[in-house]
Protein backbone atom coordinates (compact mmCIF):
# COMPACT_ATOMS: atom_id res chain seq x y z
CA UNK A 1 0.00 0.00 0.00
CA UNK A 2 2.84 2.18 1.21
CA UNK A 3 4.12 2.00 -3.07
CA UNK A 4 1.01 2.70 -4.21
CA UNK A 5 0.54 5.92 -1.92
CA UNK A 6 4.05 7.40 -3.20
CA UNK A 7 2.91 6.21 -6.79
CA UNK A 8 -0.02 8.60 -6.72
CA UNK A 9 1.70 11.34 -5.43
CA UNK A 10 4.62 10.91 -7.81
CA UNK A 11 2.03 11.05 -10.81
CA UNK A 12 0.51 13.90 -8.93
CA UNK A 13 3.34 15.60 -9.20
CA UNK A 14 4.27 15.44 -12.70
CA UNK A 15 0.80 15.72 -14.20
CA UNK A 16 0.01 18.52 -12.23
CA UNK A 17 2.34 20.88 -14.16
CA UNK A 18 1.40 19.33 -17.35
CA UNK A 19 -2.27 21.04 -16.43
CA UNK A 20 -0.78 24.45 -15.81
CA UNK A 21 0.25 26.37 -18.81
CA UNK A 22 0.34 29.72 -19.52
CA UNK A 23 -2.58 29.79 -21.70
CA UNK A 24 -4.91 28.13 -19.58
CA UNK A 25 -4.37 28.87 -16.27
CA UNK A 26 -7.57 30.32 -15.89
CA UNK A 27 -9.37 27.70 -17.82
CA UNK A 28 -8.21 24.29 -16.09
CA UNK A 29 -8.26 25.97 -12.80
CA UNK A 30 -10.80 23.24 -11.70
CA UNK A 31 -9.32 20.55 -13.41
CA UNK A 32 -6.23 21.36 -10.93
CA UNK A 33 -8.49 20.98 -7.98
CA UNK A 34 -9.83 18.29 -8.62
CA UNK A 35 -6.93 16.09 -10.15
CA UNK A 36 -5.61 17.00 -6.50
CA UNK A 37 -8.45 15.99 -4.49
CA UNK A 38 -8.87 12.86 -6.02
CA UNK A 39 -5.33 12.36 -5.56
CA UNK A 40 -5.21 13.31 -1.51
CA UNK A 41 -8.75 11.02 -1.06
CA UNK A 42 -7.18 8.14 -2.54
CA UNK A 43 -4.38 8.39 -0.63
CA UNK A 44 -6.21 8.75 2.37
CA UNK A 45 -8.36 5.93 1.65
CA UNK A 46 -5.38 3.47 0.77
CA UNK A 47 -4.11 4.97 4.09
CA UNK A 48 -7.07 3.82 6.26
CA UNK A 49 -7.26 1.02 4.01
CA UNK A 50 -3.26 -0.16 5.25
CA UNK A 51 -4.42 0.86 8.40
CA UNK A 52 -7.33 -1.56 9.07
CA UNK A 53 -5.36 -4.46 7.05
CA UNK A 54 -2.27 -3.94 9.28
CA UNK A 55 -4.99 -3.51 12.55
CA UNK A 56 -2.65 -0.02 13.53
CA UNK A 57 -2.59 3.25 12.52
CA UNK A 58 0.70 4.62 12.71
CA UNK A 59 0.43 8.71 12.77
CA UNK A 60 3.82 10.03 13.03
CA UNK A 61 4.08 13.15 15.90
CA UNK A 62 5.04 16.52 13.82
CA UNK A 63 5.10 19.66 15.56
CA UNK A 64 3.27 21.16 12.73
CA UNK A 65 0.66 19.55 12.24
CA UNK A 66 -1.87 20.97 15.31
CA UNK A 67 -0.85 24.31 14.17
CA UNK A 68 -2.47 23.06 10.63
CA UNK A 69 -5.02 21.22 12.53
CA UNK A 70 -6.34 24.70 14.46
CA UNK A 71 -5.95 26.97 11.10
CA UNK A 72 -8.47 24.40 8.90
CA UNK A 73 -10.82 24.75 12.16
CA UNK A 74 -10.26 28.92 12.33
CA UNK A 75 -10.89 28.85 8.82
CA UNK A 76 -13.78 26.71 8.86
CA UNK A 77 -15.28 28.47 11.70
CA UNK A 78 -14.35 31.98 9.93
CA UNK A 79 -17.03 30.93 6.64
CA UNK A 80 -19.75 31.93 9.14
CA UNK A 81 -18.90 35.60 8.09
CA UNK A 82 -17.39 34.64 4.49
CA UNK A 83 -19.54 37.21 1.86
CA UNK A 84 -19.33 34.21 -0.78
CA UNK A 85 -20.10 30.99 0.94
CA UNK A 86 -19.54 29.17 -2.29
CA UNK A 87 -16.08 30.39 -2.93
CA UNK A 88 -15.15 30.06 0.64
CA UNK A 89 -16.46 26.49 0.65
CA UNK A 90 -14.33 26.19 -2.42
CA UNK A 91 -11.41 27.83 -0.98
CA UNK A 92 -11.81 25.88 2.45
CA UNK A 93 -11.74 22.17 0.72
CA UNK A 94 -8.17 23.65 -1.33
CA UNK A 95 -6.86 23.78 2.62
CA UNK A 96 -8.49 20.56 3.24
CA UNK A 97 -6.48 18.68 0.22
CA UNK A 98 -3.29 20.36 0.90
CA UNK A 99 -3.41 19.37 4.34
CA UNK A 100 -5.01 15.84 3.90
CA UNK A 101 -1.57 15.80 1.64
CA UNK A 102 1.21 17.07 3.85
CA UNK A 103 -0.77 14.12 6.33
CA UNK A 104 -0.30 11.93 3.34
CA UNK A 105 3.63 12.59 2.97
CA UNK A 106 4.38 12.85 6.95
CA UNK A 107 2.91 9.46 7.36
CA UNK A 108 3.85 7.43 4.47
CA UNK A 109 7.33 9.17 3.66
């Protein structure tokens, strides 16, 4: 499972520039997203998956991660008083992925 975790994020990480160009930065904006969401949930699932198989979750101890942890929360509480709910919601779930990823790496790397 542990190969098939870095396997996604290596192909994450070369087809992710192969979306961004110059001309369409703009255009495949959302194709971004969600090439990277898809990415950070199957990770996560294969995660919980190696987890239950292995009958142990091992979470590595980072100093940064609560500080992550309590600015998802402060920005999740701070949507309350967002003007746009919808691109706050779609803002918010960009922090989600990029810190469901640096999870990812931390505890598979």
């Amino acid at each position: 499972m542990r190969n098939i975790i870095l396997w996604l994020f290596c192909a994450a990480v070369f087809l992710l520039p192969v979306l961004i160009s110059p001309l369409t930065v703009d255009f495949y904006n959302p194709t971004k997203e969600l090439l990277s969401q898809i990415v950070v949930i199957l990770c996560l699932a294969l995660w919980v998956i190696k987890g239950l198989r292995d009958e142990r979750f091992d979470v590595v101890s980072n100093k940064l991660l609560p500080f992550i942890l309590l600015y998802c929360l402060i920005a999740g509480i701070s949507l309350i008083w967002a003007p746009s709910r919808y691109a706050g919601m779609r803002d918010y779930f960009q922090l989600l992925t990029f810190s469901g990823a640096l999870f990812i790496c931390v505890n598979t790397v």
